[in-house]
C-alpha atoms as a PDB file:
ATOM      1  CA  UNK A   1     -17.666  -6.123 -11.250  1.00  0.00           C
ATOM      2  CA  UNK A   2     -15.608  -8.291 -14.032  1.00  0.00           C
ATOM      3  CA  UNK A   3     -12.546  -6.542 -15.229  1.00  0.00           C
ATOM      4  CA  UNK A   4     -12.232  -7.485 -18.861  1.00  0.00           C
ATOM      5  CA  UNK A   5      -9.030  -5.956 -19.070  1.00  0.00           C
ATOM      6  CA  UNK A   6      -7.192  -8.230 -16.284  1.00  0.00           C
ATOM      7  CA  UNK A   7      -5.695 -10.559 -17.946  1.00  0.00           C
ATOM      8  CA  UNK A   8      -4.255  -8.331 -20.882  1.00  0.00           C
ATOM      9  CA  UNK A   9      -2.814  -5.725 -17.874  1.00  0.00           C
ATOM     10  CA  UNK A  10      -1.105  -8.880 -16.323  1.00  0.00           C
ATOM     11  CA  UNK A  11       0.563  -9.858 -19.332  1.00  0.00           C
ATOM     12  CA  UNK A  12       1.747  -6.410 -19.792  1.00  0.00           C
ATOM     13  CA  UNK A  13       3.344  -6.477 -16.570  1.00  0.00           C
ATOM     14  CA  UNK A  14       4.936 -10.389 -17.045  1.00  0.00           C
ATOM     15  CA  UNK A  15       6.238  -8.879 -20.669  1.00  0.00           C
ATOM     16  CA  UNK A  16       7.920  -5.934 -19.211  1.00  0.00           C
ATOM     17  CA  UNK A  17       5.855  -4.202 -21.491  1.00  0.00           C
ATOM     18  CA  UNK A  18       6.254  -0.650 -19.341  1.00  0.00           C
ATOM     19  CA  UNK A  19       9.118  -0.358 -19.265  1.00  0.00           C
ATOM     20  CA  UNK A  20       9.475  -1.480 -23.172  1.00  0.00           C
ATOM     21  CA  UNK A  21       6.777   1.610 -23.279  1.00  0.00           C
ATOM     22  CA  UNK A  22       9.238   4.073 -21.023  1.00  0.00           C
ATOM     23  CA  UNK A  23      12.623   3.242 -22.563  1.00  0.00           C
ATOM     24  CA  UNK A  24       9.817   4.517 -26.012  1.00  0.00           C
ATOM     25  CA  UNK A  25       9.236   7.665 -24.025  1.00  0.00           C
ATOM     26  CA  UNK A  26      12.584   8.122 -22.952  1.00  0.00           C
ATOM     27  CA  UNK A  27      13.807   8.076 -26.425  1.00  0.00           C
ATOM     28  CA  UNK A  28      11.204  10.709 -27.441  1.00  0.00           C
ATOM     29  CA  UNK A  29      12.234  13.043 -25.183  1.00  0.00           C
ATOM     30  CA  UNK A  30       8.460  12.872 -23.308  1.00  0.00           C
ATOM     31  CA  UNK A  31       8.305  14.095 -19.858  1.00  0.00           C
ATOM     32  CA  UNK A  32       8.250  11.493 -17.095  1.00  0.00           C
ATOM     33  CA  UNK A  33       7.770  11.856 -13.548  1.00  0.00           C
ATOM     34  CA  UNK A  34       8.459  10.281 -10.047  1.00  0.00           C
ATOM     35  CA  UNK A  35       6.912   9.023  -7.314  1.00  0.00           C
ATOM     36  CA  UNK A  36       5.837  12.746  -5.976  1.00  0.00           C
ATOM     37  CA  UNK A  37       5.626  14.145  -9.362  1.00  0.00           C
ATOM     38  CA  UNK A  38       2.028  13.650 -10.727  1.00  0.00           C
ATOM     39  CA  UNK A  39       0.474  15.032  -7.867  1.00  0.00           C
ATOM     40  CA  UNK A  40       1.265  18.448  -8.929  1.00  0.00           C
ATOM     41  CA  UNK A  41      -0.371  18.516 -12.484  1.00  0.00           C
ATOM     42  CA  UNK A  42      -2.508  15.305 -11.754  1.00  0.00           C
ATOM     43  CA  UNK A  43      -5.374  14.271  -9.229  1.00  0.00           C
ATOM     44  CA  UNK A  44      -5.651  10.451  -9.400  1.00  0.00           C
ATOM     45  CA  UNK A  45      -8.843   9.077  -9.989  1.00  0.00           C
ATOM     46  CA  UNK A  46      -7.504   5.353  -9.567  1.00  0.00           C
ATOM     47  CA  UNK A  47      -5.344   2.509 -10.385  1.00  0.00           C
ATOM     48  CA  UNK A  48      -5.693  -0.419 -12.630  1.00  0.00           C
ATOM     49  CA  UNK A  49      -2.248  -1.163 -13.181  1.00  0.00           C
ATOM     50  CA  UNK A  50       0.480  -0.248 -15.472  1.00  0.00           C
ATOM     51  CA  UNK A  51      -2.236   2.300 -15.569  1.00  0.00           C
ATOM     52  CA  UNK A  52      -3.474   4.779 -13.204  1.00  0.00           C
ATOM     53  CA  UNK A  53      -6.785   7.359 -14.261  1.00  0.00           C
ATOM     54  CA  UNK A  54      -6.066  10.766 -13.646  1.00  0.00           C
ATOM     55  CA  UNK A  55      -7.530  14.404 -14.319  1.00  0.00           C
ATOM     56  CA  UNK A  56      -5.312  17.030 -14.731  1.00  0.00           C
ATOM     57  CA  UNK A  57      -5.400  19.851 -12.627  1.00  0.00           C
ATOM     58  CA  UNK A  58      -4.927  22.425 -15.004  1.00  0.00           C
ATOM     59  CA  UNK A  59      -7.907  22.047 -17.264  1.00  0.00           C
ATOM     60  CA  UNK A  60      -9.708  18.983 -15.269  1.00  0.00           C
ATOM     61  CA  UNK A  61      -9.192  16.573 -18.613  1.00  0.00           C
ATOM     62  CA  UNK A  62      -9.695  12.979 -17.204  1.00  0.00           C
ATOM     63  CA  UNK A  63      -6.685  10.981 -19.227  1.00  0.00           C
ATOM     64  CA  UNK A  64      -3.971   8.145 -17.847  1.00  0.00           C
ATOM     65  CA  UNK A  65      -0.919   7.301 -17.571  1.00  0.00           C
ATOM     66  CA  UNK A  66       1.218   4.715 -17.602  1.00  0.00           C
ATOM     67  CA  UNK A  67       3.719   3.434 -14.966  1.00  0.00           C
ATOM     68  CA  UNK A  68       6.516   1.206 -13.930  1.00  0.00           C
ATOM     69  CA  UNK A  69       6.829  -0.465 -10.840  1.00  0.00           C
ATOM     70  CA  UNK A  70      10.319  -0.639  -9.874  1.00  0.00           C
ATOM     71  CA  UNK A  71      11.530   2.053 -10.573  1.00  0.00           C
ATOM     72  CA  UNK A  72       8.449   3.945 -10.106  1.00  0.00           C
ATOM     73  CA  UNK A  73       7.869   6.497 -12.811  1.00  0.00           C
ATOM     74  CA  UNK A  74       4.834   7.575 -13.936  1.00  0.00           C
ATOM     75  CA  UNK A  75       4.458   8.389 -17.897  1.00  0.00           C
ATOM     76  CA  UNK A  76       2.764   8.482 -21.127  1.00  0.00           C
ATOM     77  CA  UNK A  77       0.092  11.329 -20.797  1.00  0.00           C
ATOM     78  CA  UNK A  78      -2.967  10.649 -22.505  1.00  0.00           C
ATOM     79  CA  UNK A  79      -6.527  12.507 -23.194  1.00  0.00           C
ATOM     80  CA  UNK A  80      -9.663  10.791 -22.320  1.00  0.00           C
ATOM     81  CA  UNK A  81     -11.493  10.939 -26.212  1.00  0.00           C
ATOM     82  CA  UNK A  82     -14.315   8.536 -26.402  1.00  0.00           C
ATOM     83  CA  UNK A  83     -14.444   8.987 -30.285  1.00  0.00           C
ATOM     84  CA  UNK A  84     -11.423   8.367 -31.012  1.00  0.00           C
ATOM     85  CA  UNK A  85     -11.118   4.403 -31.331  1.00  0.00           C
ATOM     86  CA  UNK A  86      -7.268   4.280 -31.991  1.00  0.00           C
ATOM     87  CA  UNK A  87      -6.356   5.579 -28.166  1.00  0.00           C
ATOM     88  CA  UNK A  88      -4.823   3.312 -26.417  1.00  0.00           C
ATOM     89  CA  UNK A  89      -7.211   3.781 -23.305  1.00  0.00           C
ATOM     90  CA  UNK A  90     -10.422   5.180 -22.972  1.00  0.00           C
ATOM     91  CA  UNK A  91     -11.550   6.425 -19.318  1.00  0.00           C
ATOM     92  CA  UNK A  92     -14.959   5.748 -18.715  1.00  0.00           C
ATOM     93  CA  UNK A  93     -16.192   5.948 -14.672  1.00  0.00           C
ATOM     94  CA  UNK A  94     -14.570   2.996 -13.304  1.00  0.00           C
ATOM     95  CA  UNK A  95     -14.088   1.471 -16.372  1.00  0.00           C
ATOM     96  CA  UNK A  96     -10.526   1.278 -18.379  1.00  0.00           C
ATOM     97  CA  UNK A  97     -10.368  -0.184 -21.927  1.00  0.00           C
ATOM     98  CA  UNK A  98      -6.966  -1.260 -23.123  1.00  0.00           C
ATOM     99  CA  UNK A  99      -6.933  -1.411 -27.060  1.00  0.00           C
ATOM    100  CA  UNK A 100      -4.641  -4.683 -27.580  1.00  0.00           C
ATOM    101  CA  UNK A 101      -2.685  -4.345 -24.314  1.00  0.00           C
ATOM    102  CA  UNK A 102      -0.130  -2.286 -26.461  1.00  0.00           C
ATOM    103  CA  UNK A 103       0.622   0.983 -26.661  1.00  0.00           C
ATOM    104  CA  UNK A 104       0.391   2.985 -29.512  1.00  0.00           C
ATOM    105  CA  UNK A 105       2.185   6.558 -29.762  1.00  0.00           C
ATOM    106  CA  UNK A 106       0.069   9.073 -30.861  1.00  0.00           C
ATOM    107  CA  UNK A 107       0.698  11.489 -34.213  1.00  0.00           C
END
């Protein structure tokens, strides 16, 4: 299977475009978690990194999050919504659109 979204995740990574994205997060007061952390409210689906799928545990809404390596925090909640062009990634099975390789915070 060809990964369209490679190249733009590898430049992301080369940038230091996560942690660009957590310092963002930081700022905002979001919550962030650890290594452990996302196992609690999250069951990961998979990784395509800086992203990894995930479905929440609470409600079972299939979203991602971001991460950063080194350290490694996990961050950046977002909602799976196919009809909503603007999010920056779109879960789909096996499948992970990236919509510019840049993160855009949502209103």
């Amino acid at each position: 299977m060809h990964d369209s979204t490679a190249g733009i995740r590898r430049d992301m990574i080369a940038t230091g475009q996560p942690h660009a994205d957590l310092t963002d997060v930081q700022e905002h007061g979001e919550q962030t978690w650890d290594t452990q952390e996302p196992q609690c409210d999250f069951e990961v689906l998979g990784f395509a990194a800086p992203f990894a799928v995930v479905r929440r545990r609470s409600d079972g809404v299939a979203g991602s999050l971001e991460f950063t390596h080194h350290p490694r925090v996990y961050f950046g909640w977002r909602q799976d919504d196919p009809d909503d062009p603007g999010l920056h990634t779109r879960v789909r099975p096996g499948l992970i659109l990236i919509d510019g390789g840049r993160r855009r915070r949502q209103p």
